[in-house]
N, C-alpha and C. Protein backbone atom coordinates (compact mmCIF):
# COMPACT_ATOMS: atom_id res chain seq x y z
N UNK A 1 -55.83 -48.34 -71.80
CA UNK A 1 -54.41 -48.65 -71.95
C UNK A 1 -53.94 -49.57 -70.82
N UNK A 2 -54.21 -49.06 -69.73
CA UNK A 2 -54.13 -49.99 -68.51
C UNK A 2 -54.35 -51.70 -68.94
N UNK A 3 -55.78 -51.65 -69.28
CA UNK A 3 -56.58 -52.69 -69.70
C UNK A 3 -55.51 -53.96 -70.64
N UNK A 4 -54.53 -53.09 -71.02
CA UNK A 4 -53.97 -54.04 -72.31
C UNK A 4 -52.85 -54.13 -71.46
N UNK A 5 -52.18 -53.31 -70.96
CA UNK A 5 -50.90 -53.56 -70.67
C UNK A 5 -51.09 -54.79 -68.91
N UNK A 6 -52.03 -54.96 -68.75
CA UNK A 6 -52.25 -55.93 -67.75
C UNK A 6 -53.24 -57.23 -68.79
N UNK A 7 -53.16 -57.38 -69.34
CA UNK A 7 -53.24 -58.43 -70.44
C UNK A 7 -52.12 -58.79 -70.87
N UNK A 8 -51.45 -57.94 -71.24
CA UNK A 8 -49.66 -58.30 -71.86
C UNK A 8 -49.09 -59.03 -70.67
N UNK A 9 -49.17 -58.46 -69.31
CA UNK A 9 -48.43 -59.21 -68.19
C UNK A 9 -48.80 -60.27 -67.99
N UNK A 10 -50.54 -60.60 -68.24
CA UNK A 10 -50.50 -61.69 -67.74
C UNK A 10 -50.67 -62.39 -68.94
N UNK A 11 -50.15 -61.95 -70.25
CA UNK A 11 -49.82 -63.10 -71.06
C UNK A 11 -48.16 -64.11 -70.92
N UNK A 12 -47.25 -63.02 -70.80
CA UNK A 12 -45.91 -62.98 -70.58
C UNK A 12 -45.92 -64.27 -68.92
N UNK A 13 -46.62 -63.66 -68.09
CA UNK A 13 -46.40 -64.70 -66.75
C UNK A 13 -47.12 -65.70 -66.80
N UNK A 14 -48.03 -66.15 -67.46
CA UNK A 14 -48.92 -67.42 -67.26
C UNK A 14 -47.69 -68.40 -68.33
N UNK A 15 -47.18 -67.83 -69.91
CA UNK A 15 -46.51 -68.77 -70.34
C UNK A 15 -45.55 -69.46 -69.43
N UNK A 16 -44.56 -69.00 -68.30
CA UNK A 16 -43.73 -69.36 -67.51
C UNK A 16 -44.51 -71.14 -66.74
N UNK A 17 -45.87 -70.83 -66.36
CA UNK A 17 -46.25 -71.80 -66.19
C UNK A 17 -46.38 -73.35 -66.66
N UNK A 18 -46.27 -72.96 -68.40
CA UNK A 18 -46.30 -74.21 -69.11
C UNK A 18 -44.79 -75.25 -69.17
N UNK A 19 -45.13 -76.13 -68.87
CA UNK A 19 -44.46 -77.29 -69.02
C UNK A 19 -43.71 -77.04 -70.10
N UNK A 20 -42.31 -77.07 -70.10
CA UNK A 20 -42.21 -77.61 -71.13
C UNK A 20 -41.57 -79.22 -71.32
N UNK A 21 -41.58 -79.62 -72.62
CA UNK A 21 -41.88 -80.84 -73.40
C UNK A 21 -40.15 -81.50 -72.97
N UNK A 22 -40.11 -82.47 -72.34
CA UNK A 22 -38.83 -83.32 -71.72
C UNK A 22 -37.99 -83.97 -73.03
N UNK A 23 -37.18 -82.98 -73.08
CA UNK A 23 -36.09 -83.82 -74.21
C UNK A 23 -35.23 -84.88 -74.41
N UNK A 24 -35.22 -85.66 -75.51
CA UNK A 24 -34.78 -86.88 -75.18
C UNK A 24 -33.63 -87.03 -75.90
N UNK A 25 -32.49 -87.70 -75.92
CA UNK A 25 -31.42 -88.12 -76.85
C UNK A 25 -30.91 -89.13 -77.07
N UNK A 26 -30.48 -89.94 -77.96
CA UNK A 26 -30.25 -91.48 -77.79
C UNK A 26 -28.85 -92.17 -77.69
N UNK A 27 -28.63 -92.84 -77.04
CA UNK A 27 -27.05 -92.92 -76.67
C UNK A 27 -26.64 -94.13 -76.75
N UNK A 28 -25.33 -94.54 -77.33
CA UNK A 28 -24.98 -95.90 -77.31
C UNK A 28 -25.35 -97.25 -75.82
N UNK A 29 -25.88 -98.08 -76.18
CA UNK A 29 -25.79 -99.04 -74.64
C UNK A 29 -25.49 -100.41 -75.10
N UNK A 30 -24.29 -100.51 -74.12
CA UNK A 30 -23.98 -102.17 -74.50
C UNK A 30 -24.58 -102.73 -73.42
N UNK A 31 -25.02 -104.29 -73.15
CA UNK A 31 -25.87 -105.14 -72.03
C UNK A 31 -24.58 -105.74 -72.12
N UNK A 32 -24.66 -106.60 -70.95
CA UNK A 32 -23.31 -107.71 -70.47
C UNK A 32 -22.97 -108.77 -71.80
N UNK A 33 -24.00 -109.42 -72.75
CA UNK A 33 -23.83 -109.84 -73.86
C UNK A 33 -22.83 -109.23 -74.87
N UNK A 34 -23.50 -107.68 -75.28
CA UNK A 34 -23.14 -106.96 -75.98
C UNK A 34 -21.16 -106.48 -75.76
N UNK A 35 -21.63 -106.26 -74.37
CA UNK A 35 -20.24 -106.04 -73.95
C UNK A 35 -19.15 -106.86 -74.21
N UNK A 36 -18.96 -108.12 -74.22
CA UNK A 36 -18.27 -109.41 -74.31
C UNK A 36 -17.98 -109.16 -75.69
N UNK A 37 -19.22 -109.10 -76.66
CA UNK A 37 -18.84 -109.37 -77.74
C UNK A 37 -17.95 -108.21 -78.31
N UNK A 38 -18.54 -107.05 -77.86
CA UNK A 38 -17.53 -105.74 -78.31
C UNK A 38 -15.64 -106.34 -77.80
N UNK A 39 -15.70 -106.56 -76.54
CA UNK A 39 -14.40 -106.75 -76.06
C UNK A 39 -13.65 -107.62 -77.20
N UNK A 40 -14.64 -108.92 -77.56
CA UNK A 40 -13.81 -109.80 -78.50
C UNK A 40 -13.54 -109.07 -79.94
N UNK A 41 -14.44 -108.08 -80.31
CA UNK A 41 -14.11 -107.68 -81.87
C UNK A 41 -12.94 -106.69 -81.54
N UNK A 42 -13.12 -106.18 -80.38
CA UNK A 42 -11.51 -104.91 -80.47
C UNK A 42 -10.16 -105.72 -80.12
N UNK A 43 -10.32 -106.85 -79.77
CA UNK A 43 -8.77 -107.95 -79.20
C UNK A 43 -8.88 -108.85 -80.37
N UNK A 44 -9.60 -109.37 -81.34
CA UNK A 44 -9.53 -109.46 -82.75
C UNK A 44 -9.21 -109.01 -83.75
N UNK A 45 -9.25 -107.98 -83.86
CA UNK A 45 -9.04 -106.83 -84.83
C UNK A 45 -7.78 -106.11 -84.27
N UNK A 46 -7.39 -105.61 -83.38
CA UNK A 46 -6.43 -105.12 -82.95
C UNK A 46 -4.87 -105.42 -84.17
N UNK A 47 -4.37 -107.14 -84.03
CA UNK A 47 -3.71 -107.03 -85.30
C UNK A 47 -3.82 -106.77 -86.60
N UNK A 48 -4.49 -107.03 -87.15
CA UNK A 48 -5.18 -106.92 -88.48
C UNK A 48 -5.25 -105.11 -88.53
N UNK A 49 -5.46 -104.32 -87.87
CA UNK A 49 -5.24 -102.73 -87.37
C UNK A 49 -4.06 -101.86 -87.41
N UNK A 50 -3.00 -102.94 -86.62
CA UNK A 50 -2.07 -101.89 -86.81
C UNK A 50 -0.94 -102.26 -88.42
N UNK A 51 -1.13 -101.13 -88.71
CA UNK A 51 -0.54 -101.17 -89.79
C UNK A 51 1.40 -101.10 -90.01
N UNK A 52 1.50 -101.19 -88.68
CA UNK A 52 3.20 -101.31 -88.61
C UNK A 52 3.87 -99.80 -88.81
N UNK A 53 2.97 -99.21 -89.07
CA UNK A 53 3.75 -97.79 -88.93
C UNK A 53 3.88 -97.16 -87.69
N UNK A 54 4.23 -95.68 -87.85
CA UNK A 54 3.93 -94.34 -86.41
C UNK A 54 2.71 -94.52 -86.22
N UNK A 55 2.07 -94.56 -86.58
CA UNK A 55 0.19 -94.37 -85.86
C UNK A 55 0.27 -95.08 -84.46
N UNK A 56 -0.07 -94.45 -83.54
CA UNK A 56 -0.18 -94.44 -82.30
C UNK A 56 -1.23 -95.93 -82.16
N UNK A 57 -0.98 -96.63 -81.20
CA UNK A 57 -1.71 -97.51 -81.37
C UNK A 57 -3.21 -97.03 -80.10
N UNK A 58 -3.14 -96.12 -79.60
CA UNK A 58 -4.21 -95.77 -78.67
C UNK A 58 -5.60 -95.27 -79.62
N UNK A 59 -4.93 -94.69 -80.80
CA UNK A 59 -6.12 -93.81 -82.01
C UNK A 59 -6.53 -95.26 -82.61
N UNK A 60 -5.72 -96.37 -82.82
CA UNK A 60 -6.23 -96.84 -83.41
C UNK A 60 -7.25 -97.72 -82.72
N UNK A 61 -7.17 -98.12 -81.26
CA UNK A 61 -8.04 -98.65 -80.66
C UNK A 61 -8.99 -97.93 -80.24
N UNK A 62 -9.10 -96.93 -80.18
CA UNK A 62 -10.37 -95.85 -79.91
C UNK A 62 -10.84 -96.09 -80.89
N UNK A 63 -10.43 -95.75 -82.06
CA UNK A 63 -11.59 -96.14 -83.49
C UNK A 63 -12.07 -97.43 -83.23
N UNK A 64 -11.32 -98.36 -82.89
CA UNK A 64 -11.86 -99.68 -83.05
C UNK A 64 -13.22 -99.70 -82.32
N UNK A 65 -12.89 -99.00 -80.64
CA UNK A 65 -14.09 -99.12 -79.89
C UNK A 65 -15.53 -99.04 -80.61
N UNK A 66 -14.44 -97.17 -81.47
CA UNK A 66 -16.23 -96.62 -82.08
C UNK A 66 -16.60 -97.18 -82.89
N UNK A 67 -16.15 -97.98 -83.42
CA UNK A 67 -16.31 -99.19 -84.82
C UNK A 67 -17.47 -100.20 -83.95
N UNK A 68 -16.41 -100.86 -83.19
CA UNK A 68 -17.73 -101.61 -82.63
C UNK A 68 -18.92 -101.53 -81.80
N UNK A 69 -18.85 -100.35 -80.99
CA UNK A 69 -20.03 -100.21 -79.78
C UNK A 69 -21.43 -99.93 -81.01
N UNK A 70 -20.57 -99.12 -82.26
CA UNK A 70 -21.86 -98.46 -82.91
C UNK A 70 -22.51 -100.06 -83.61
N UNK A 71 -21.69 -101.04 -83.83
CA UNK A 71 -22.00 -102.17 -84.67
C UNK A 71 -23.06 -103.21 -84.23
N UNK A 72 -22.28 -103.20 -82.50
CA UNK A 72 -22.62 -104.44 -81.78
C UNK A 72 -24.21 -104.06 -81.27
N UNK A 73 -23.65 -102.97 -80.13
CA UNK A 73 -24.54 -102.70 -79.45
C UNK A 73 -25.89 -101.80 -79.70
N UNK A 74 -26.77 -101.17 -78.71
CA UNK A 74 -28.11 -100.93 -79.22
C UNK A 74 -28.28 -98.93 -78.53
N UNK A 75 -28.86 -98.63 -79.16
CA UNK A 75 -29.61 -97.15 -78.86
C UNK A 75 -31.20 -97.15 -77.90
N UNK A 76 -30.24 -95.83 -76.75
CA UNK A 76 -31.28 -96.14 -75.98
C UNK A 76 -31.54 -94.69 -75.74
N UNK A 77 -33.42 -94.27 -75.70
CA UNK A 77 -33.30 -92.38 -75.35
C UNK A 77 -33.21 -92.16 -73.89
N UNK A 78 -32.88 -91.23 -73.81
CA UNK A 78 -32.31 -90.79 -72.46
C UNK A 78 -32.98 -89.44 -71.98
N UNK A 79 -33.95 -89.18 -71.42
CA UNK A 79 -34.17 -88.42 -71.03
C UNK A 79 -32.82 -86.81 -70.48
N UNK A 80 -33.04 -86.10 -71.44
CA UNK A 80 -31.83 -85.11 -70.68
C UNK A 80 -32.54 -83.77 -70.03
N UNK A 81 -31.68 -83.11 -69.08
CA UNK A 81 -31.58 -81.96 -68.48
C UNK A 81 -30.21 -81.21 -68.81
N UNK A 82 -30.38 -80.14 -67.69
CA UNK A 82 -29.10 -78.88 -68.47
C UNK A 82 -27.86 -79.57 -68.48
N UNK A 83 -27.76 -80.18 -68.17
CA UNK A 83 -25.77 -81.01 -67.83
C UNK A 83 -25.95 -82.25 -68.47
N UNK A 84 -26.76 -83.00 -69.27
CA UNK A 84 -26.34 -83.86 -69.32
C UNK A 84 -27.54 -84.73 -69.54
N UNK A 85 -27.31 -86.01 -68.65
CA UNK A 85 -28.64 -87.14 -68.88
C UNK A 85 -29.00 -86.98 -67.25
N UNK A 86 -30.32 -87.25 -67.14
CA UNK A 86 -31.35 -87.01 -66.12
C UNK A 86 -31.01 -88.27 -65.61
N UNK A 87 -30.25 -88.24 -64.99
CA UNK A 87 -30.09 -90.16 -63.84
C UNK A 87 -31.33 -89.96 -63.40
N UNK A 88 -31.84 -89.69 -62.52
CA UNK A 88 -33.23 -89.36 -61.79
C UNK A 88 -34.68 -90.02 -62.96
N UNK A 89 -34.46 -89.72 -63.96
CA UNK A 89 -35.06 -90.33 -64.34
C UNK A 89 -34.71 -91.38 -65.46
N UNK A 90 -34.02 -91.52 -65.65
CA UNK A 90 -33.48 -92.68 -66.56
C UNK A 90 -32.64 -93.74 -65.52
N UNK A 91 -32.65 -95.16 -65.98
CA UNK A 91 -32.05 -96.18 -65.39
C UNK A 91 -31.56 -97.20 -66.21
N UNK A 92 -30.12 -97.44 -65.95
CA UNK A 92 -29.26 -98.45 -66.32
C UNK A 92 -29.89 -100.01 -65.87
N UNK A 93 -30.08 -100.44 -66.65
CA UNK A 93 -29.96 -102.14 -66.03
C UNK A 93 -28.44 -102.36 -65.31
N UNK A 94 -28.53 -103.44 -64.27
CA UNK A 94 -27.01 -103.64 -63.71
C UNK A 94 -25.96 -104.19 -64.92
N UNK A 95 -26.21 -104.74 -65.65
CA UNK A 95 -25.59 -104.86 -66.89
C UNK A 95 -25.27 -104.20 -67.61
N UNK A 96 -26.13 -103.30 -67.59
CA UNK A 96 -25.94 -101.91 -68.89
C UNK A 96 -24.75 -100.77 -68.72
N UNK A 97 -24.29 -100.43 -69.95
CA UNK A 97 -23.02 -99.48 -69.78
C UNK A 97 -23.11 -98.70 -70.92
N UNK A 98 -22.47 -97.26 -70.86
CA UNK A 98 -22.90 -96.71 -71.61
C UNK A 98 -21.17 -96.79 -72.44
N UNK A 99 -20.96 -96.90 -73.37
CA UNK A 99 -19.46 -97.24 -73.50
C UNK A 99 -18.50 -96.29 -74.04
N UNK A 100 -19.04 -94.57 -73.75
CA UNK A 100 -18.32 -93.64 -74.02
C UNK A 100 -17.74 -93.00 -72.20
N UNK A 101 -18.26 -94.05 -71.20
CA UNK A 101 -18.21 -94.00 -69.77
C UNK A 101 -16.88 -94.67 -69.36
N UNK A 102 -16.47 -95.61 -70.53
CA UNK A 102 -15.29 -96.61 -69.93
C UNK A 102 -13.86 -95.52 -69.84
């Protein structure tokens, strides 16, 4: 009995050892190109948007953003940890922005 129940322990404590597998997620990224062009489709569109009513014009430029970052720009994976994205191991180009950051 001994025999097993010190088999069980050291089944239970050796798993702790294994690695586990680094999760990744993919997140909008505009480059300095990308960026420009997003800026021009939301200051383009902006009239053509508001529809002259109550609608807040802040909802409607937030949509616009998400309209365009998802259009223009590109998907990048991101290594994550418990909070969030792993800076430590992931890196921005100096250009690069993530555009739910602005």
């Amino acid at each position: 009995m001994k025999k097993c129940i010190i088999l069980i322990i050291g089944v239970f404590t050796s798993c702790e050892n294994i690695k586990k597998e680094e999760e990744y997620s993919p997140f909008w990224v505009c480059n300095c190109e990308e960026k420009k062009k997003l800026e021009l489709f939301i200051s383009s569109s902006i009239k053509n948007a508001n529809n002259m009513s109550d609608e807040e014009m802040e909802d409607v430029i937030q949509q616009l953003h998400t309209i365009g970052y998802k259009s223009i720009c590109h998907q990048k994976l991101f290594i994550m940890k418990n909070v969030g994205i792993d800076w430590n191991k992931n890196k921005l180009d100096s250009c690069e922005i993530i555009p739910s950051q602005w």
